[in-house]
N, C-alpha and C. Protein backbone atom coordinates (compact mmCIF):
# COMPACT_ATOMS: atom_id res chain seq x y z
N UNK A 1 89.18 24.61 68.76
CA UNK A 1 90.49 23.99 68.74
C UNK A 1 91.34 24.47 69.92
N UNK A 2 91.09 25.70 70.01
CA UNK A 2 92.31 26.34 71.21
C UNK A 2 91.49 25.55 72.75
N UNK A 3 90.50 25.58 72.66
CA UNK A 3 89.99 25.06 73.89
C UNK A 3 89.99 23.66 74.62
N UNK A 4 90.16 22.85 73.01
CA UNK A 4 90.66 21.00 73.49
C UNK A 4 92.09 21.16 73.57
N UNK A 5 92.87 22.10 73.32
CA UNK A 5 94.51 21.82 73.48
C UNK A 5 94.78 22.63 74.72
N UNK A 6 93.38 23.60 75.40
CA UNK A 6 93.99 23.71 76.75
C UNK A 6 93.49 22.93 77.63
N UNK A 7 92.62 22.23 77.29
CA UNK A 7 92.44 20.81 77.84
C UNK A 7 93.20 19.76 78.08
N UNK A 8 93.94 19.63 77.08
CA UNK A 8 94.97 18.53 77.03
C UNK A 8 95.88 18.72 77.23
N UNK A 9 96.28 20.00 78.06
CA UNK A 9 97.34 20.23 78.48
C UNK A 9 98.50 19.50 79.28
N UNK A 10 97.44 18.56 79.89
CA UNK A 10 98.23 18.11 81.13
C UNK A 10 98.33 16.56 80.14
N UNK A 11 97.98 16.13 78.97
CA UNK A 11 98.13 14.88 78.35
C UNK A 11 97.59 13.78 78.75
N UNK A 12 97.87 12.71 78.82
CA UNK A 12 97.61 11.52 79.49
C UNK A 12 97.65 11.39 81.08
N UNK A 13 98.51 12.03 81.64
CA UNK A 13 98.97 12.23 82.65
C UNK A 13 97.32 13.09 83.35
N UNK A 14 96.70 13.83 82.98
CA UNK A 14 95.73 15.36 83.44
C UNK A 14 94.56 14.45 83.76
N UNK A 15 94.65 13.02 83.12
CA UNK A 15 92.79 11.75 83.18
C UNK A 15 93.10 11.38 84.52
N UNK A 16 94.62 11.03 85.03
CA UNK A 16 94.49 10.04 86.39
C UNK A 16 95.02 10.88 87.66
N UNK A 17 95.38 11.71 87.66
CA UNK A 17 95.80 12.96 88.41
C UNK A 17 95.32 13.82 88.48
N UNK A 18 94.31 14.36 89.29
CA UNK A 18 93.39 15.59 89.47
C UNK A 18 94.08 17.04 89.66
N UNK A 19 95.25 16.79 90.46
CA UNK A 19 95.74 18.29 90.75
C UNK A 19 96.12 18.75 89.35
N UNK A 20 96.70 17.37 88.56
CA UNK A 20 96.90 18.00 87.04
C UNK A 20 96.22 18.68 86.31
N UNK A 21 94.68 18.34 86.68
CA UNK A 21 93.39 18.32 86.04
C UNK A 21 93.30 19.99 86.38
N UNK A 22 93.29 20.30 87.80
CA UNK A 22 93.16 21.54 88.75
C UNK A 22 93.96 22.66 88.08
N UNK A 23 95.76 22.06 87.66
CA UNK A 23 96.17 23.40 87.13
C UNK A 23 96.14 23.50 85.75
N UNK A 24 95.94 22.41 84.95
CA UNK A 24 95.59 22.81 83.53
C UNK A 24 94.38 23.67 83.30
N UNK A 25 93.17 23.51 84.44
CA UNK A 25 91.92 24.34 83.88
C UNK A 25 92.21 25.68 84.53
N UNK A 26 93.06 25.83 85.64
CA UNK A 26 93.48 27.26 86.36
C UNK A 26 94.19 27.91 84.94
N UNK A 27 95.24 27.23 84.57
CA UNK A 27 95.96 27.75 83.14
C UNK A 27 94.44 28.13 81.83
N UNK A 28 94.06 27.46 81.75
CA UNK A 28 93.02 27.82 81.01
C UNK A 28 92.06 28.84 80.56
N UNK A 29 91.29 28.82 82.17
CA UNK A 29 90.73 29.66 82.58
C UNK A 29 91.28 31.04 82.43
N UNK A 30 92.49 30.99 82.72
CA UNK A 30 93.31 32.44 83.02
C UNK A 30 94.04 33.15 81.68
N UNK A 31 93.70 31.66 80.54
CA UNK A 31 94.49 31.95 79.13
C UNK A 31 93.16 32.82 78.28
N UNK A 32 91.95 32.15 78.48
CA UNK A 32 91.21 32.22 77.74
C UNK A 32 90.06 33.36 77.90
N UNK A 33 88.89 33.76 76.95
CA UNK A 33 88.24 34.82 77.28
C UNK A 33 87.59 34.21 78.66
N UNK A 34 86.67 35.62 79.48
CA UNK A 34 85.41 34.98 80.25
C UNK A 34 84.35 34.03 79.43
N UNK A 35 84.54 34.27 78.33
CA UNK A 35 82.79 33.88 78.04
C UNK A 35 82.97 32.48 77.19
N UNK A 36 84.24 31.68 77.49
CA UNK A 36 85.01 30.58 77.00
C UNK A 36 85.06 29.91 78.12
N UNK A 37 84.95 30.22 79.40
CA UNK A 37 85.22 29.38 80.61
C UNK A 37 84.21 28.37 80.62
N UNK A 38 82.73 28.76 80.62
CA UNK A 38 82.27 27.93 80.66
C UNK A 38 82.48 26.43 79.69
N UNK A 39 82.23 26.71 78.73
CA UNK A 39 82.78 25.58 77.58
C UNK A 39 83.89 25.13 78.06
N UNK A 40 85.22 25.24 78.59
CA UNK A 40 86.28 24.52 79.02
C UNK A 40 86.15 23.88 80.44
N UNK A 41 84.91 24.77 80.94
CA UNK A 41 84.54 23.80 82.27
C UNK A 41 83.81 22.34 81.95
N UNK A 42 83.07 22.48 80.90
CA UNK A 42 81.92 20.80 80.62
C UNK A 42 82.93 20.43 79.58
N UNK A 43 84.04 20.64 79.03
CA UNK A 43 85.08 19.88 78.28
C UNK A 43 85.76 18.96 79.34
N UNK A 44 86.15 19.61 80.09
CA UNK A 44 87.20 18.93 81.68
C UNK A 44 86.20 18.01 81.49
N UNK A 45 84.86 18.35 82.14
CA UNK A 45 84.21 17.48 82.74
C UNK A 45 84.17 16.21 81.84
N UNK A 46 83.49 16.37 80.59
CA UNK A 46 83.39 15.25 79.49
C UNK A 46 84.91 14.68 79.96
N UNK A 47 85.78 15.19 79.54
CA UNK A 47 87.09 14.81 79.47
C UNK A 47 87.21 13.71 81.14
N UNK A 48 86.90 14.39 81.95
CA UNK A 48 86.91 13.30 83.18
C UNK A 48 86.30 12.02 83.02
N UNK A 49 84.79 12.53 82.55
CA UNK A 49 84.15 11.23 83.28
C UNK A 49 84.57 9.94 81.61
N UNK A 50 84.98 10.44 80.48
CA UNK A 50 85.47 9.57 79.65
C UNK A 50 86.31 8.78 79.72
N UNK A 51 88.00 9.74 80.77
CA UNK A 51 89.20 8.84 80.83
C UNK A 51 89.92 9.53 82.18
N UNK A 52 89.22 9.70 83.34
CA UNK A 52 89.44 9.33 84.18
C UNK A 52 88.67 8.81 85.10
N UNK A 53 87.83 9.76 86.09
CA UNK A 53 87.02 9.55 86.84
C UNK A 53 85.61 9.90 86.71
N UNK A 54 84.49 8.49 86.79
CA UNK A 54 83.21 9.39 86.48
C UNK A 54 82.81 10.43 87.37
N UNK A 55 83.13 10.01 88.98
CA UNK A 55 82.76 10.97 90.38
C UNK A 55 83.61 12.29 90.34
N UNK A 56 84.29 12.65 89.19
CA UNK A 56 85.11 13.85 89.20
C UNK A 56 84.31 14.39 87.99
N UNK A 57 83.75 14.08 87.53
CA UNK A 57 83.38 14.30 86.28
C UNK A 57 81.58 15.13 86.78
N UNK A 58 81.39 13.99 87.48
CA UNK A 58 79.64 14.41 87.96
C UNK A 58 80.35 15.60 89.35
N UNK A 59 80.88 15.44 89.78
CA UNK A 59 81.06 16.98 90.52
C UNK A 59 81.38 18.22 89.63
N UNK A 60 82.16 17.89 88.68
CA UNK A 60 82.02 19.32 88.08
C UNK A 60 81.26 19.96 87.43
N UNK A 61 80.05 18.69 86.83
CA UNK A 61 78.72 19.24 86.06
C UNK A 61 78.19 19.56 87.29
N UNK A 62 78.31 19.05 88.31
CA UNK A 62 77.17 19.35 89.44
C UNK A 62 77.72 20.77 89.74
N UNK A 63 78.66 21.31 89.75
CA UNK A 63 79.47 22.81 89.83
C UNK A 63 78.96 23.62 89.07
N UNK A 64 78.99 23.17 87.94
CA UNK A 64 78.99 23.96 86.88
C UNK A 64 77.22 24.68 86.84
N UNK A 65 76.47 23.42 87.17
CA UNK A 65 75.00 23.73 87.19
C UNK A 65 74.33 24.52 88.21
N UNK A 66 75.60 24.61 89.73
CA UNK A 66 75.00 25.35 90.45
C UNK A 66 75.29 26.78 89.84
N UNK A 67 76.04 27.02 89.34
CA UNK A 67 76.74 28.44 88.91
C UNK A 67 75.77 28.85 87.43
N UNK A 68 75.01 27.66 86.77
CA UNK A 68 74.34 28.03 85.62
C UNK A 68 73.12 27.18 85.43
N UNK A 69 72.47 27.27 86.34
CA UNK A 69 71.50 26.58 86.49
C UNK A 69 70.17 26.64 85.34
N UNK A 70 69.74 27.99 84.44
CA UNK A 70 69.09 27.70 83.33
C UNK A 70 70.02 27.43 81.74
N UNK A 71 70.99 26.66 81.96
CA UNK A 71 71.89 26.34 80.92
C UNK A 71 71.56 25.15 80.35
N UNK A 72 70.47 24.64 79.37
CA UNK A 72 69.95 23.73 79.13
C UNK A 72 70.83 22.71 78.50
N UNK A 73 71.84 23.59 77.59
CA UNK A 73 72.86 22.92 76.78
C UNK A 73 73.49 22.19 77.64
N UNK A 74 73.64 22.57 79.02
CA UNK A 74 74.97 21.64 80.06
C UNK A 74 73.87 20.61 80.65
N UNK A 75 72.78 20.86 80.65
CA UNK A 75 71.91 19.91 81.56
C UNK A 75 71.87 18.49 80.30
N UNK A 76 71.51 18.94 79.25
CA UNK A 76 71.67 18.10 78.07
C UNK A 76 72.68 16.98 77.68
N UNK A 77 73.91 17.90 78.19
CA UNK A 77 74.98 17.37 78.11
C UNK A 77 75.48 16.36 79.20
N UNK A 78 75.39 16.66 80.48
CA UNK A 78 75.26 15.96 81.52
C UNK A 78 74.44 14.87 81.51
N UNK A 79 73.05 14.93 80.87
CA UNK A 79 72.42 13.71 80.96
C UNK A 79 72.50 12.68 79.78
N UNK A 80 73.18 13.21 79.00
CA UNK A 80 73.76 12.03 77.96
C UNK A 80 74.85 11.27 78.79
N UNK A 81 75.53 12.20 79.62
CA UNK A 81 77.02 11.06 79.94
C UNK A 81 75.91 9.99 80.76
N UNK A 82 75.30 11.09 81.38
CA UNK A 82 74.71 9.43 82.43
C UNK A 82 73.91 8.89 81.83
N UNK A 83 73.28 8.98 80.82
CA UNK A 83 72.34 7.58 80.15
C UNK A 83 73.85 6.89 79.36
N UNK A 84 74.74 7.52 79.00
CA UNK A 84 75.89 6.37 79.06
C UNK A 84 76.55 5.91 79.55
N UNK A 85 76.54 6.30 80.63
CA UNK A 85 77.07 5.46 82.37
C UNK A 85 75.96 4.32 82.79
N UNK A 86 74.88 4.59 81.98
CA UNK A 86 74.41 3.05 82.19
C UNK A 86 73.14 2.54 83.21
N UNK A 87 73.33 3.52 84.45
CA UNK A 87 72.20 3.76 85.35
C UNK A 87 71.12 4.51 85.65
N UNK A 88 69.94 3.87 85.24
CA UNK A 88 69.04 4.53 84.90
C UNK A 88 68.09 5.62 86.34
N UNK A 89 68.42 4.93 87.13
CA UNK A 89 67.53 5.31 88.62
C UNK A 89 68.66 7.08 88.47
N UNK A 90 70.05 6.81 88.30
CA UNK A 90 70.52 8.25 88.47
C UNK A 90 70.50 8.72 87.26
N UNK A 91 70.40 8.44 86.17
CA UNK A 91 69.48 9.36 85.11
C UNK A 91 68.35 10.17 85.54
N UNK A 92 67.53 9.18 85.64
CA UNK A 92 66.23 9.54 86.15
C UNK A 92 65.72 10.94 87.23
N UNK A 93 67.02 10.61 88.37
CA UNK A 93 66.78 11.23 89.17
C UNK A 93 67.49 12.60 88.76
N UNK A 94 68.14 12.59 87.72
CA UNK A 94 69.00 14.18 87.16
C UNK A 94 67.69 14.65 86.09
N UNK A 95 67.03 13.76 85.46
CA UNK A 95 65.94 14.57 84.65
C UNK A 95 64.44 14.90 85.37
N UNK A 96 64.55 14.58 86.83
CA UNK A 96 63.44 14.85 87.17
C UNK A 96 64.17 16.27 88.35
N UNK A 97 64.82 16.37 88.89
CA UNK A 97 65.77 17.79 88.74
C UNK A 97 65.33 18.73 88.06
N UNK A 98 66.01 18.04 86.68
CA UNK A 98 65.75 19.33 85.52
C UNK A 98 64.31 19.38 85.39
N UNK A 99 63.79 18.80 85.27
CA UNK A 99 62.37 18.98 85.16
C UNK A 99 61.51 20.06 86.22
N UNK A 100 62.28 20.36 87.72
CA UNK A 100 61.47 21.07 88.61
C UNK A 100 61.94 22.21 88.49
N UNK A 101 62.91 22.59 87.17
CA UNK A 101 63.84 24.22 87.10
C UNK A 101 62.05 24.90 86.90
N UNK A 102 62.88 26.67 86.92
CA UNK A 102 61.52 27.50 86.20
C UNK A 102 62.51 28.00 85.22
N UNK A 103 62.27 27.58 83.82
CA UNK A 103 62.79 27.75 82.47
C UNK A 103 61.99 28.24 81.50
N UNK A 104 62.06 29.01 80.51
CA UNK A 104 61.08 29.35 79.55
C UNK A 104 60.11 28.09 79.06
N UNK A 105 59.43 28.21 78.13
CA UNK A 105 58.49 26.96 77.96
C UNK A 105 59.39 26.10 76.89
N UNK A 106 60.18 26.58 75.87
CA UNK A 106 60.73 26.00 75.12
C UNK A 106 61.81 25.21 75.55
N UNK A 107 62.35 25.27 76.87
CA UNK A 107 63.36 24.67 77.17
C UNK A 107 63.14 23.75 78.22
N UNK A 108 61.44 23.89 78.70
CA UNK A 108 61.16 22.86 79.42
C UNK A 108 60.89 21.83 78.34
N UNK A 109 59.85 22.31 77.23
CA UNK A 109 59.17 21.06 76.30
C UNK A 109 60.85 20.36 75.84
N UNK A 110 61.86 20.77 75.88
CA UNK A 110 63.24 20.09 75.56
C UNK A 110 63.35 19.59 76.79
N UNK A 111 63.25 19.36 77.96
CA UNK A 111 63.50 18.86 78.72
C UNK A 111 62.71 17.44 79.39
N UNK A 112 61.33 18.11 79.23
CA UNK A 112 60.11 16.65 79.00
C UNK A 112 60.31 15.88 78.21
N UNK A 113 60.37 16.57 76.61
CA UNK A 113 60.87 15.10 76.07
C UNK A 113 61.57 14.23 75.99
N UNK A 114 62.97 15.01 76.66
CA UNK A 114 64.23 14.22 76.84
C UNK A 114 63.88 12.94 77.68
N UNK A 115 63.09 13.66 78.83
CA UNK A 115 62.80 12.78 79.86
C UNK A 115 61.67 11.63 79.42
N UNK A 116 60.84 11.72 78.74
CA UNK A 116 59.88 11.01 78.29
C UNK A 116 60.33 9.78 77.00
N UNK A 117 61.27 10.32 76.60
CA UNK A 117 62.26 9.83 75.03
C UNK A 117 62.90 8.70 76.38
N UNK A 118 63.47 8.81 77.73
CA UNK A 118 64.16 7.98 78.43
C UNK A 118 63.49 7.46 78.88
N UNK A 119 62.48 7.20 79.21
CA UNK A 119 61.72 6.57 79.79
C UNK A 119 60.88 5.40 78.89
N UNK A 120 60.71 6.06 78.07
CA UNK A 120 59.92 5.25 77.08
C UNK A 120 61.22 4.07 76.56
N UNK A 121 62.26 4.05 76.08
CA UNK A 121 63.57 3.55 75.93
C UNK A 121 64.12 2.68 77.28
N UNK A 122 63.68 3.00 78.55
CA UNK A 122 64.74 2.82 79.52
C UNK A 122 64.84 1.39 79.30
N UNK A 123 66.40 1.32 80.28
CA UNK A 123 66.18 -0.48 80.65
C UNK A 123 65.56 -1.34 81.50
N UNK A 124 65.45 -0.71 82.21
CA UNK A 124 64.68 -1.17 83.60
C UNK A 124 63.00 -0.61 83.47
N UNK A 125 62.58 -0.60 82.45
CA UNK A 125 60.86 -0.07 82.10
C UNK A 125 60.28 -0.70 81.38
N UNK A 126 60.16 -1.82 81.81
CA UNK A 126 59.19 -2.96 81.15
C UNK A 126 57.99 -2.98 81.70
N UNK A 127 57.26 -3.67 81.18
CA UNK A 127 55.84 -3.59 81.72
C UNK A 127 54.91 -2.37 82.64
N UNK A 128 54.45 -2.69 83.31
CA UNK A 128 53.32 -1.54 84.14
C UNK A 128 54.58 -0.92 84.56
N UNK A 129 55.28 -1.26 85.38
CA UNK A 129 56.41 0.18 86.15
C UNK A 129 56.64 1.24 84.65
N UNK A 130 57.63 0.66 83.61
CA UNK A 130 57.77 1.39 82.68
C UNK A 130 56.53 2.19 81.99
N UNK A 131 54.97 1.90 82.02
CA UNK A 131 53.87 2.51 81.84
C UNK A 131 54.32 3.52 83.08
N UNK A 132 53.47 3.29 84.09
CA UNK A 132 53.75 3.89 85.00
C UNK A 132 54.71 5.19 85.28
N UNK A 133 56.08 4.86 85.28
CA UNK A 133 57.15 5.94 85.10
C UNK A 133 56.89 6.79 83.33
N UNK A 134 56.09 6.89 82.31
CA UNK A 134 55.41 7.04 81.17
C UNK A 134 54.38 8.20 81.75
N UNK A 135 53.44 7.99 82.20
CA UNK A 135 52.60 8.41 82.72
C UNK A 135 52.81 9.69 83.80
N UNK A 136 53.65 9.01 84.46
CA UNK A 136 54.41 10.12 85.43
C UNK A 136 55.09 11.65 84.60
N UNK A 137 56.09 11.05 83.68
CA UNK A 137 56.45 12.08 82.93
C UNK A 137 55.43 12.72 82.75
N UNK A 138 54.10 12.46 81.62
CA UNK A 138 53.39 12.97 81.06
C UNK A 138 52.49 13.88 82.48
N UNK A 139 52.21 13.23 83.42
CA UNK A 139 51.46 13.60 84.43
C UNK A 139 52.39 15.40 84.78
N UNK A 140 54.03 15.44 84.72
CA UNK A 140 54.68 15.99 85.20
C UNK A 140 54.10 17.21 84.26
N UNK A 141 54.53 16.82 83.12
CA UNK A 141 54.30 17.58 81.93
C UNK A 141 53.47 18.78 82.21
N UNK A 142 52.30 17.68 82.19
CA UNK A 142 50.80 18.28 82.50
C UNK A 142 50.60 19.56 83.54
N UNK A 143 50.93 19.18 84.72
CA UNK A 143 50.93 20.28 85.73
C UNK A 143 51.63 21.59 85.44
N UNK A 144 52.66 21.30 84.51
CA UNK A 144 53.51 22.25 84.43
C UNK A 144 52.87 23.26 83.73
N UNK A 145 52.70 22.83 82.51
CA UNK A 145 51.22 23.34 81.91
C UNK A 145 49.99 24.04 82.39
N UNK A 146 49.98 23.14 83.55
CA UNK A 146 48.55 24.18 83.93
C UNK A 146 49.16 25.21 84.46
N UNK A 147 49.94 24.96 85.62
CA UNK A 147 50.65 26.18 86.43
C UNK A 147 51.26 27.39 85.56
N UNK A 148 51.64 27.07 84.65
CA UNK A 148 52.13 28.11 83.88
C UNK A 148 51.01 28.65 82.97
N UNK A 149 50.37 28.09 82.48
CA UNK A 149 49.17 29.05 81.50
C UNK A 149 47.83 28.66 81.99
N UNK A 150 47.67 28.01 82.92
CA UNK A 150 46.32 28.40 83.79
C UNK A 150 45.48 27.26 82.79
């Protein structure tokens, strides 16, 4: 609760105005513990790409991921907004990303399937391409597999 109301600090006004955006999360940041920042950083972000800007929104996950790059929960999270943004080629190209991290095994097999669950679903994967991009996943899978347990 304390963390969506320092979000919303800046109100209606904080979605179409970025500097608003800038000092509500500076206020935030500076209100709240360290180990809360992160969570109020992929709130902004959700919060952007919902009701203001999606390209403000994908820079700050893209921020956020350089700074926490085995954070599966934000990669997760990030690739839901963009399978609901609609375009699948930049889906695609954010789960095959995540797919080349070095992550424990449990958080890759969460990450293959995500990717394989989209693929199999996509919109643009009909016929042989959609086999094809199917296959690929699984092909991806595979290697990963060997490389890691021989």
């Amino acid at each position: 609760a304390h963390i969506r109301a320092a979000i919303l600090l800046g109100g209606a006004a904080a979605a179409s105005d970025p500097e608003n955006v800038r000092k509500s999360l500076d206020r935030a940041t500076q209100a709240l513990p360290k180990r809360k920042h992160v969570k109020v950083l992929v709130q902004t972000a959700l919060l952007e790409i919902r009701e203001g800007s999606v390209e403000r929104g994908r820079t700050m996950f893209e921020s956020i991921l350089r700074n926490y790059p085995r954070r599966t929960d934000i990669w997760s999270t990030y690739i839901d907004q963009e399978m609901k943004q609609g375009d699948p080629a930049r889906t695609r190209a954010l789960l095959e990303r995540a797919t080349h991290l070095e992550l424990n095994p449990k958080s890759m097999k969460f990450l293959f399937t995500r990717y394989l669950d989209f693929e199999r679903g996509a919109p643009d994967g009909g016929g042989d391409v959609g086999r094809d991009r199917v296959e690929h996943v699984k092909a991806r899978a595979m290697e990963y597999v060997s490389s890691k347990f021989g």
